[in-house]
Protein backbone atom coordinates (compact mmCIF):
# COMPACT_ATOMS: atom_id res chain seq x y z
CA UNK A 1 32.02 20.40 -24.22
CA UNK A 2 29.83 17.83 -26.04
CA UNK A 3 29.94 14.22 -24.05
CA UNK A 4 30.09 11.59 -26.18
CA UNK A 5 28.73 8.03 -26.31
CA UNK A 6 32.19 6.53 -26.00
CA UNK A 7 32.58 8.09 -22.46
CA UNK A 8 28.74 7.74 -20.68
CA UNK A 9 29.61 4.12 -19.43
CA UNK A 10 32.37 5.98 -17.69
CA UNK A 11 30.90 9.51 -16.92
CA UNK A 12 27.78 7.48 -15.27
CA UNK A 13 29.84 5.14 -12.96
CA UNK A 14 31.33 8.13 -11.83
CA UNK A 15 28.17 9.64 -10.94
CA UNK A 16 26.74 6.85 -9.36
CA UNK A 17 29.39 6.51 -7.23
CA UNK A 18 29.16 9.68 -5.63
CA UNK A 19 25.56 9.61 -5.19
CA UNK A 20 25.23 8.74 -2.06
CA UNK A 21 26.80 11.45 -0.16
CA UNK A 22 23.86 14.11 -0.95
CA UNK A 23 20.78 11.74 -0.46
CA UNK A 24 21.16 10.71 3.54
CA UNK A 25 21.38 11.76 6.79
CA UNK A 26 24.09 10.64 8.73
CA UNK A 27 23.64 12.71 11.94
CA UNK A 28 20.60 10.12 12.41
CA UNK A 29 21.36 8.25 16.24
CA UNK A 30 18.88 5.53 15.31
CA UNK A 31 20.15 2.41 12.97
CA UNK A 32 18.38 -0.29 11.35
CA UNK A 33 19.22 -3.43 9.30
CA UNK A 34 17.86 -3.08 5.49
CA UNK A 35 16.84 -6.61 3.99
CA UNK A 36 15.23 -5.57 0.48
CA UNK A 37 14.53 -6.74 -3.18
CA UNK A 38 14.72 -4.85 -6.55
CA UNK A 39 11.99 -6.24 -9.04
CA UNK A 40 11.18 -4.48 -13.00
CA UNK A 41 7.99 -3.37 -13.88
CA UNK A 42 7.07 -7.14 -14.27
CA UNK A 43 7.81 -7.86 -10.72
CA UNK A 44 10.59 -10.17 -12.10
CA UNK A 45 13.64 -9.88 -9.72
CA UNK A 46 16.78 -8.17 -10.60
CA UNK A 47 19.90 -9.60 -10.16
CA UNK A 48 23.78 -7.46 -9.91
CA UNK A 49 21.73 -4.18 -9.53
CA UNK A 50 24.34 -1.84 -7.70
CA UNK A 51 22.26 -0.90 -4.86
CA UNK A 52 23.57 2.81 -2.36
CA UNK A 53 22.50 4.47 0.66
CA UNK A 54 24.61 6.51 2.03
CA UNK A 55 28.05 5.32 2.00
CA UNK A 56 27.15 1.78 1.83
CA UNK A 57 27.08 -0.17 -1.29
CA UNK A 58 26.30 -3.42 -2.30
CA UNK A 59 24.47 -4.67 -5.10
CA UNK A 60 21.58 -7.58 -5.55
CA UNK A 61 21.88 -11.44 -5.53
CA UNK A 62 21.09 -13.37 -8.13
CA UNK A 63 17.63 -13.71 -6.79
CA UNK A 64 16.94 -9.67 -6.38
CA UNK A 65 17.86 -9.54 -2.83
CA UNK A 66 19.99 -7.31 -0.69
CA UNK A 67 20.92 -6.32 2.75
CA UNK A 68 22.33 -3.54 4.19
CA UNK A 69 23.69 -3.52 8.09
CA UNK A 70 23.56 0.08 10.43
CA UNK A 71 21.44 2.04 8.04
CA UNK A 72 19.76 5.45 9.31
CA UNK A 73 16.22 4.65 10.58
CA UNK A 74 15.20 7.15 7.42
CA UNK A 75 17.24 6.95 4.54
CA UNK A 76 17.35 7.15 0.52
CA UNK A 77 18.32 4.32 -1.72
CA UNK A 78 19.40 4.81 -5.73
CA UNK A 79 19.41 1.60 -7.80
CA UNK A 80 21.73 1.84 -10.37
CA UNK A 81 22.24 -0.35 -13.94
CA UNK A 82 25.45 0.64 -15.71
CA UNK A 83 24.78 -0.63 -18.75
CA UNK A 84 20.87 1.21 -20.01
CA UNK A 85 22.43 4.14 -17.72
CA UNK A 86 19.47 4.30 -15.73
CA UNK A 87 19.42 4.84 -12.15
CA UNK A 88 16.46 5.20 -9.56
CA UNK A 89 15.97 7.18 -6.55
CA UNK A 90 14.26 6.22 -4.01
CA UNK A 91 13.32 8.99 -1.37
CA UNK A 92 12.40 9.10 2.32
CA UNK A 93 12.35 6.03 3.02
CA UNK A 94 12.01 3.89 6.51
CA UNK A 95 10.63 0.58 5.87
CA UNK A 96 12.98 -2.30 6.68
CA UNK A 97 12.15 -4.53 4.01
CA UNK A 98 11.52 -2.76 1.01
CA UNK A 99 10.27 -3.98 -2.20
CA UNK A 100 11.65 -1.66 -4.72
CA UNK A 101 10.86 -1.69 -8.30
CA UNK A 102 13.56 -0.65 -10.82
CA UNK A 103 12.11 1.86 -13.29
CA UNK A 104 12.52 1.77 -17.46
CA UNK A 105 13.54 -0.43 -19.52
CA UNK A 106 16.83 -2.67 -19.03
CA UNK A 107 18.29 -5.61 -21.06
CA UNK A 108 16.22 -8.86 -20.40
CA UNK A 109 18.96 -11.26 -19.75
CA UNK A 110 17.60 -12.60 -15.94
CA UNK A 111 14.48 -14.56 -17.49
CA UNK A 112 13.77 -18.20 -18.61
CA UNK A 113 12.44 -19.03 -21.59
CA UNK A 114 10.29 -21.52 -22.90
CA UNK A 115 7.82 -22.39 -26.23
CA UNK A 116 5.07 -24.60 -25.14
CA UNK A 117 3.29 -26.40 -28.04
CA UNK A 118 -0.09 -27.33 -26.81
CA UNK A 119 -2.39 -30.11 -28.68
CA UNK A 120 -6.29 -29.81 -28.75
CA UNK A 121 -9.41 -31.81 -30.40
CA UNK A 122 -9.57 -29.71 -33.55
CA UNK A 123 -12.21 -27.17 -32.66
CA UNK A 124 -15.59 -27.26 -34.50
CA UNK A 125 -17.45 -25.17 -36.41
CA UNK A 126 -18.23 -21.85 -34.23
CA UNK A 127 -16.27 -22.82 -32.21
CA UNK A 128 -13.69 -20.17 -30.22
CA UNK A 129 -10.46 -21.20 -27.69
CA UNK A 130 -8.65 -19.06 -25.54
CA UNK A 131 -5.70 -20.79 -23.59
CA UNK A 132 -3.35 -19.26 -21.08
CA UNK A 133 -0.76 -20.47 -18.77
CA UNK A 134 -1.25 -19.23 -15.01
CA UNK A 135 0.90 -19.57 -11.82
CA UNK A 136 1.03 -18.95 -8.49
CA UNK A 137 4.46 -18.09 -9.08
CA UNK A 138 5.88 -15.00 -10.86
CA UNK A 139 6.01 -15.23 -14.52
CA UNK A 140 4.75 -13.53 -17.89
CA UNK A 141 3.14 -14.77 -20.63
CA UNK A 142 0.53 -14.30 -22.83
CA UNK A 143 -3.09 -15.58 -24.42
CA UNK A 144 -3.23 -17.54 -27.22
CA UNK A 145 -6.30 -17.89 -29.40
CA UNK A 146 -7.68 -20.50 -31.88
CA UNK A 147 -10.26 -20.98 -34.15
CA UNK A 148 -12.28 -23.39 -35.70
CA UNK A 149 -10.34 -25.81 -37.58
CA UNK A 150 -7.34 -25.66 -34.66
CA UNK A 151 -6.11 -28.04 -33.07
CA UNK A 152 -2.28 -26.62 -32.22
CA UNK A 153 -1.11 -23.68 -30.88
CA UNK A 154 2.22 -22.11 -28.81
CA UNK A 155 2.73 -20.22 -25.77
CA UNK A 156 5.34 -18.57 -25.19
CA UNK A 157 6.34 -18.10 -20.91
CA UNK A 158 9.04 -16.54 -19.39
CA UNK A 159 10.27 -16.96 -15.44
CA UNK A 160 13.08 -15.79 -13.23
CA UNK A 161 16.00 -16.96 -13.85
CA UNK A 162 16.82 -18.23 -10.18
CA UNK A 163 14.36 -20.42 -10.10
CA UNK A 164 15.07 -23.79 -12.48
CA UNK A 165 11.46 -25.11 -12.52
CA UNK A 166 7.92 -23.06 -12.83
CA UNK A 167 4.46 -24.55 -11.27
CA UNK A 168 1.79 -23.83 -13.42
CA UNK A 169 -1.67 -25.24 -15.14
CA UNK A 170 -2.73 -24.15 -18.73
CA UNK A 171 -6.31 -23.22 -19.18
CA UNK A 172 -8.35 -23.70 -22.18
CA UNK A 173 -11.37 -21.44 -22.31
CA UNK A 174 -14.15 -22.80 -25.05
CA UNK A 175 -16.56 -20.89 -26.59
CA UNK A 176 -18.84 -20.20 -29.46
CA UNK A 177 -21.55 -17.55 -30.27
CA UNK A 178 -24.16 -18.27 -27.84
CA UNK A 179 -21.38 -17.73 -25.35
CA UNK A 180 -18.93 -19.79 -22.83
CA UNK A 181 -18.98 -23.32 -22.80
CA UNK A 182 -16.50 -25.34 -20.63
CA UNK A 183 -13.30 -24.76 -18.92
CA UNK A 184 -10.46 -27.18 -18.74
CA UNK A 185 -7.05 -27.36 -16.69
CA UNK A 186 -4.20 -29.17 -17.35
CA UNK A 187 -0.99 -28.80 -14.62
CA UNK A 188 2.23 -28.49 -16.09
CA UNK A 189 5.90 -28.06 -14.84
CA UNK A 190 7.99 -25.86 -16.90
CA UNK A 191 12.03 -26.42 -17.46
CA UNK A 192 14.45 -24.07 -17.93
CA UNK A 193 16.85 -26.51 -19.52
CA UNK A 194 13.77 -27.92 -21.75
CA UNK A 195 13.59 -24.79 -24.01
CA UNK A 196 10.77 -26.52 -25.77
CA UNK A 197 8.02 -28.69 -24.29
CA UNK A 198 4.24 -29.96 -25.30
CA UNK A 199 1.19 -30.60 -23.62
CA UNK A 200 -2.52 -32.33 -25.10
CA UNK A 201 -5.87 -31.55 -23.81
CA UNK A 202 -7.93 -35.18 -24.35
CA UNK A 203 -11.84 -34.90 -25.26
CA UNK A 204 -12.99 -35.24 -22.37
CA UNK A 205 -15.45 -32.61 -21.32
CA UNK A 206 -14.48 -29.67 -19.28
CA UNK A 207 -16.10 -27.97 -15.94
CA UNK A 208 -19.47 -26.30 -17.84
CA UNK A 209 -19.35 -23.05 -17.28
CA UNK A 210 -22.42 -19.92 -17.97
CA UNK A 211 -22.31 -16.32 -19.51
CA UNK A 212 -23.19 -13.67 -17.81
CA UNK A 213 -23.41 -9.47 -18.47
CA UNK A 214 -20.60 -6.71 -17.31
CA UNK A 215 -21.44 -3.15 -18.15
CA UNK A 216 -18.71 -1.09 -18.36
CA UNK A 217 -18.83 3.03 -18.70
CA UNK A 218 -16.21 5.75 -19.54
CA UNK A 219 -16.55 8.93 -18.17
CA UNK A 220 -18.19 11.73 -20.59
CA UNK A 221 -15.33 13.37 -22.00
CA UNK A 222 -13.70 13.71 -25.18
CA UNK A 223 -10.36 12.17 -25.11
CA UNK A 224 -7.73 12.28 -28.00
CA UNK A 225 -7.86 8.07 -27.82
CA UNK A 226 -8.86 5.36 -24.86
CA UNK A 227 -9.28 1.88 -24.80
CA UNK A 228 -10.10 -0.59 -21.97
CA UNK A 229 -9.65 -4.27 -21.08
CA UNK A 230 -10.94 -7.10 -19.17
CA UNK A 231 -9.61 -10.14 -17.26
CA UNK A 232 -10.06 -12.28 -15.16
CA UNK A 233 -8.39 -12.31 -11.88
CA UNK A 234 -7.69 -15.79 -10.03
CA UNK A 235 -7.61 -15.70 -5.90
CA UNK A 236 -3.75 -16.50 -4.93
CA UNK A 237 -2.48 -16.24 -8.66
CA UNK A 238 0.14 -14.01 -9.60
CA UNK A 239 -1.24 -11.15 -11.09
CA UNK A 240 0.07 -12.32 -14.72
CA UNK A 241 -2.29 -15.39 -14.17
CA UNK A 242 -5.22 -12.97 -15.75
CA UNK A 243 -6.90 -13.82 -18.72
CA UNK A 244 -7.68 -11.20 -21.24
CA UNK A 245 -10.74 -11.81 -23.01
CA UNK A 246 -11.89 -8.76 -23.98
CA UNK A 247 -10.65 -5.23 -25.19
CA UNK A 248 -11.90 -2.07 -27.01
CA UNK A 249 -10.37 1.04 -28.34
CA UNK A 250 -13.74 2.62 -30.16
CA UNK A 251 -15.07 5.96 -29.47
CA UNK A 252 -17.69 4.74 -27.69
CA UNK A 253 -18.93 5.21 -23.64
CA UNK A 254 -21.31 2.64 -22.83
CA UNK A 255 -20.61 -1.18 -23.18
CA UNK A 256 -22.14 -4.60 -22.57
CA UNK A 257 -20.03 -7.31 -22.68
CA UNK A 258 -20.31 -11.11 -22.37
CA UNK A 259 -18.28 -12.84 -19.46
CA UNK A 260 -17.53 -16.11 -18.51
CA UNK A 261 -19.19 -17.21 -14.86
CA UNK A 262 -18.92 -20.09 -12.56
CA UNK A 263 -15.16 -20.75 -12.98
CA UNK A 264 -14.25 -23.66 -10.52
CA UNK A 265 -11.66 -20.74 -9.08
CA UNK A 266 -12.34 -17.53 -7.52
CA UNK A 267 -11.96 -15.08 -9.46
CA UNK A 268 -12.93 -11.47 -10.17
CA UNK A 269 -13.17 -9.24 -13.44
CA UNK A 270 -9.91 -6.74 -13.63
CA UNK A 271 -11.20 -3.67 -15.87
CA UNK A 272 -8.07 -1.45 -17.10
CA UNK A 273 -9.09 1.01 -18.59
CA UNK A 274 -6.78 4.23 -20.35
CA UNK A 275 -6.96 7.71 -21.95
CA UNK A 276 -4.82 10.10 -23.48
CA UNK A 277 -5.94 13.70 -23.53
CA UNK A 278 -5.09 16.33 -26.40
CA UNK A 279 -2.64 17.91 -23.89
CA UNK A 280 -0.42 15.03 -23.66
CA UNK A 281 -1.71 13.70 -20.24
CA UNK A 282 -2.65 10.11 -19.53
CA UNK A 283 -4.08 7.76 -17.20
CA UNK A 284 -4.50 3.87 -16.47
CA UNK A 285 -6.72 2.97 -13.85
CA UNK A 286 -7.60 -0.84 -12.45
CA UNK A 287 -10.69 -1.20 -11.01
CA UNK A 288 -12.51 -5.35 -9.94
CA UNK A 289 -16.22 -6.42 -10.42
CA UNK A 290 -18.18 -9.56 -10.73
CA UNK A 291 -20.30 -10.93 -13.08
CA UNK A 292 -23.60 -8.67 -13.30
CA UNK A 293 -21.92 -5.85 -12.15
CA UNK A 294 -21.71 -2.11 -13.35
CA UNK A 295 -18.41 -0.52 -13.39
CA UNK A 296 -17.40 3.67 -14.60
CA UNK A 297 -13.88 3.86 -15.55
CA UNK A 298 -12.95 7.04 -12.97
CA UNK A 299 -11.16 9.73 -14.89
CA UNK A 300 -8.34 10.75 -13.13
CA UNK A 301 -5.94 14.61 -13.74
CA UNK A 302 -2.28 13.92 -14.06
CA UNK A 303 -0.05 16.68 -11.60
CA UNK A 304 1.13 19.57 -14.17
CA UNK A 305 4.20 20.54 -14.46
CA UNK A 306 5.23 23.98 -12.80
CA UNK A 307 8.83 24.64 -12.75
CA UNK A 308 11.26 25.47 -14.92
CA UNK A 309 9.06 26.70 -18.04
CA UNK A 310 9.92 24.68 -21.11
CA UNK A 311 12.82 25.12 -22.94
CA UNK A 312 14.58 26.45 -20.07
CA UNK A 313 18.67 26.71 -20.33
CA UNK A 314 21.25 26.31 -17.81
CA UNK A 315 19.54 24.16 -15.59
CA UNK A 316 21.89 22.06 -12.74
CA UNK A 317 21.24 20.37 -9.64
CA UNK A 318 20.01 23.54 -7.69
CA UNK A 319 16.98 23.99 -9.99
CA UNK A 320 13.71 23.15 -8.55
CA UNK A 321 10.99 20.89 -10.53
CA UNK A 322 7.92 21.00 -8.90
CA UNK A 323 4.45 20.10 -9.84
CA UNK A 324 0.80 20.38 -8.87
CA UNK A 325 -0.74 17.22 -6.82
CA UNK A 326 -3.13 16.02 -9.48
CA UNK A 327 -6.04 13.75 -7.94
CA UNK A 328 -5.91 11.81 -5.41
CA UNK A 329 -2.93 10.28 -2.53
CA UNK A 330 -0.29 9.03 -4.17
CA UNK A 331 3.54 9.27 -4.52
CA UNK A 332 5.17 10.51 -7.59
CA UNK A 333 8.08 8.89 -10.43
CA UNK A 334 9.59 11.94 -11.66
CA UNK A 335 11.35 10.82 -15.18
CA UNK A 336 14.23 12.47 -16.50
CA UNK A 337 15.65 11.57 -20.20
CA UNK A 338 18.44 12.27 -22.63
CA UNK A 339 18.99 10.95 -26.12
CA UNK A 340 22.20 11.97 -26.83
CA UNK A 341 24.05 10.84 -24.57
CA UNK A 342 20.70 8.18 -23.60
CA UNK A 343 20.85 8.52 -19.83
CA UNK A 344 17.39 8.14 -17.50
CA UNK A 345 17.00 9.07 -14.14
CA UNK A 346 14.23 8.31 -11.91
CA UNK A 347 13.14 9.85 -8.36
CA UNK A 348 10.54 8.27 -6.53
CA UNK A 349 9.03 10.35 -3.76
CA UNK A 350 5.42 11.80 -2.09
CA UNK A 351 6.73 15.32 -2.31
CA UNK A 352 5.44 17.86 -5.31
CA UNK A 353 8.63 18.95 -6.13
CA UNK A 354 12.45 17.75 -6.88
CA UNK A 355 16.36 18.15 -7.18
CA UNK A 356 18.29 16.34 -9.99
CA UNK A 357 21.40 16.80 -7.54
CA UNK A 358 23.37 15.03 -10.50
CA UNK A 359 23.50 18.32 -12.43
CA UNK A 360 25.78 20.11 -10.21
CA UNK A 361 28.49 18.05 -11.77
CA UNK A 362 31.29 19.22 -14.15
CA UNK A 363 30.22 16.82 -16.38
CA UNK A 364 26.58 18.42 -17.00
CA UNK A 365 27.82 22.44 -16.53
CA UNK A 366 30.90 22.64 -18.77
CA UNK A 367 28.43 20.11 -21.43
CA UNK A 368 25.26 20.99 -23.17
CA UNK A 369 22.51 17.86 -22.82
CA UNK A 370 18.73 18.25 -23.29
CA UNK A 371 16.73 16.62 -21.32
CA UNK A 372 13.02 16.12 -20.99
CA UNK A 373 11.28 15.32 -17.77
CA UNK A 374 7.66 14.15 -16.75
CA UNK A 375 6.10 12.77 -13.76
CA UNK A 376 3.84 9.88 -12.78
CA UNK A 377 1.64 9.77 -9.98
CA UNK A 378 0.76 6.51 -8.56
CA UNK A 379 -2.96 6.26 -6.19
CA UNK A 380 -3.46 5.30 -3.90
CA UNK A 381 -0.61 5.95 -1.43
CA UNK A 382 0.15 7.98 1.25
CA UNK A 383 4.05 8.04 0.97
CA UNK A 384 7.09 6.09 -0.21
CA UNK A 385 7.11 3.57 2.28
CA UNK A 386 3.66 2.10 1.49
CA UNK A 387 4.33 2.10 -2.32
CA UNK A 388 7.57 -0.10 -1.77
CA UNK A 389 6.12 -2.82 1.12
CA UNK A 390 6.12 -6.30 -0.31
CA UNK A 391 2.33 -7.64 -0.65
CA UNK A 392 0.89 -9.75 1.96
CA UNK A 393 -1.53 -11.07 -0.72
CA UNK A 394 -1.29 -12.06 -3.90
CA UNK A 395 -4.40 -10.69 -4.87
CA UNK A 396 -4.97 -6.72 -4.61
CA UNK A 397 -8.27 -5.46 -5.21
CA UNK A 398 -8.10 -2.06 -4.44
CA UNK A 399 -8.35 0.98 -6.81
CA UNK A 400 -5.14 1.59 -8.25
CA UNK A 401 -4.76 4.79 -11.21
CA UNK A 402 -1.06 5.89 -12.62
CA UNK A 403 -1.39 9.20 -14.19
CA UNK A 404 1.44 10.56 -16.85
CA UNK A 405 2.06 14.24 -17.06
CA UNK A 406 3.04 16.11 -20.47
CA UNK A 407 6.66 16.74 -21.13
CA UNK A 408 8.96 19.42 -20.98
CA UNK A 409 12.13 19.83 -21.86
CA UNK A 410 15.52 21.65 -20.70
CA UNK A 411 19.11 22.10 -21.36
CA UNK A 412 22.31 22.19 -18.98
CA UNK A 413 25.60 23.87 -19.57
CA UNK A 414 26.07 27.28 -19.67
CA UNK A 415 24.88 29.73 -22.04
């Protein structure tokens, strides 16, 4: 039996809904009250997310959040979006208060939007500007960069879309070839029902600011590519509030970069830095240093895959995938993905192996779907409960490394 696209919207609601009889136990004497929040990848909050444990349902407010009432002291929770198909996991959990982050990509229809046109002394011969809106709110948005002869340029910023108004300051970053010259802010409330807006930086001059010297290392290895970035990272700013000034994707290991110093706000240098192997493994690593400092990029070994081999047939909801710990603590996204029909599936859990209980269905034995499947281990963590646990600070300056397995891939049905 081949499933079609016409019936997935159905054949997935149906699966979601009975997901939450294999994932719990309900022999568990001790209850507890569940007040959580589903965010994307961004952070940005999720509203109308169905949200099960057990066999309670609800889904999310318009602001992420959710509550569930006489929940087992340990329990699972899937997050499920109808519409990409996707649903998420979550495993082993006991936190009450989690912070759980939705998994792949999903239609961006909870954000503001806004162009803002900013206005500048036209910059001078030599001369190099960098401007960036930052918050101490959640939001996303990116550089933009002008030249000599500039005087105009747009930003584009997006926010959720519970909240009507966004706090924020754009900076202006001047510089030229002898280095950094002067930093200027500007604050700035954004509108969600002004979908355009301006601002204008005056001549006056800006806080002076030096250059100093970051050396940055990769590891000696041949990889198949790698690249690395650097931003700044502002004490009690969101973590979008970084400003990119600098990245490289050249063969070489050893660098010496300019940075700007003496910012009138606390900052530190965020160093991302990422490499594919000729194997198909990956990994993106965050490390913080100040001006002056030395910094290696740690190279980090993604878990490999174990079981089934590739290419296996026949596989349903009793087959085990399992996978080798890779470096480090962490807890581990196992990703599974099918084209035709597109479905994605995502467990999140600090065990090396899993069970795609979905499988066992009628729908997946009597039809033949390939799948492929990877995981992604996330350091440092020690199990589910501390990867989910909303942030007490803003600011997080510990070591943190995802690393991407290869892929395999499978079939289910009956051959």
């Amino acid at each position: 039996m081949k499933i079609t696209a016409a019936c997935l919207l159905f054949i997935f609601s149906i699966l979601i809904n009975s997901v939450g009889f294999s994932f719990i136990n309900e022999n568990s004497s001790d209850r507890q009250f569940i007040n959580g929040k589903v965010v994307d990848e961004r952070g940005f909050p999720i509203p109308y997310i169905k949200v099960i444990s057990g066999k309670s349902e609800t889904q999310t407010d318009i602001a992420g959040k959710f509550n569930f009432i006489n929940i087992s002291s340990d329990y699972d929770i899937t997050l499920a979006e109808r519409y990409s198909s996707t649903a998420v996991i979550y495993k082993d959990l006991s936190v009450s208060n989690p912070n759980l982050t939705f998994f792949g990509e999903i239609e961006d229809n909870y954000s503001n939007f806004i162009n803002l046109k900013i206005r500048f002394p036209k910059l001078l011969p030599g001369e190099k500007g960098l401007f960036k809106f930052i918050s101490q709110d959640i939001f996303e948005s990116n550089e933009s960069s002008a030249k000599e002869g500039d005087s105009i340029i747009t930003l584009s910023v997006k926010w959720p879309m519970h909240q009507n108004i966004l706090k924020g300051q754009i900076v202006f970053l001047s510089s030229n070839d002898t280095g950094y010259k002067f930093i200027k802010f500007r604050e700035i409330i954004l509108d969600k029902f002004k979908k355009s807006q301006e601002l204008k930086f005056d001549s006056k001059p800006g806080n002076k600011i030096t250059t100093s010297k970051l050396n940055i290392y990769f590891p000696d290895e041949q990889y198949f590519s790698k690249d690395f970035s650097v931003k700044t990272d502002f004490f009690n700013y969101d973590k979008n509030s970084g400003i990119k000034f600098f990245e490289d994707e050249s063969s070489d290991n050893q660098f010496r970069i300019s940075v700007p110093d003496n910012l009138p706000i606390t900052f530190k240098f965020r160093i991302t830095g990422f490499a594919k192997r000729k194997d198909g493994t990956e990994f993106l690593n965050t490390s913080y240093a100040s001006p002056g400092n030395n910094l290696k990029i740690e190279s980090e070994n993604a878990p490999e895959l174990q079981t089934p081999q590739n290419n296996s047939l026949s596989i349903d909801g009793d087959t085990r995938f399992s996978y080798s710990v890779g470096s480090g603590a962490g807890i581990y996204v196992v990703e599974f993905r099918s084209k035709n029909p597109s479905m994605r599936f995502f467990i999140v859990t600090d065990r090396n192996e899993v069970y795609l209980n979905y499988l066992s269905r009628n729908e997946f034995r009597n039809g033949s779907i390939q799948f492929e499947w990877s995981v992604r281990k996330f350091l440092t963590y020690f199990n589910v409960d501390e990867f989910v646990k909303p942030p007490v600070f803003k600011n997080d300056f510990a070591y943190k490394a995802v690393m991407i397995s290869s892929r395999r891939y499978f079939k289910t049905g009956f051959y």
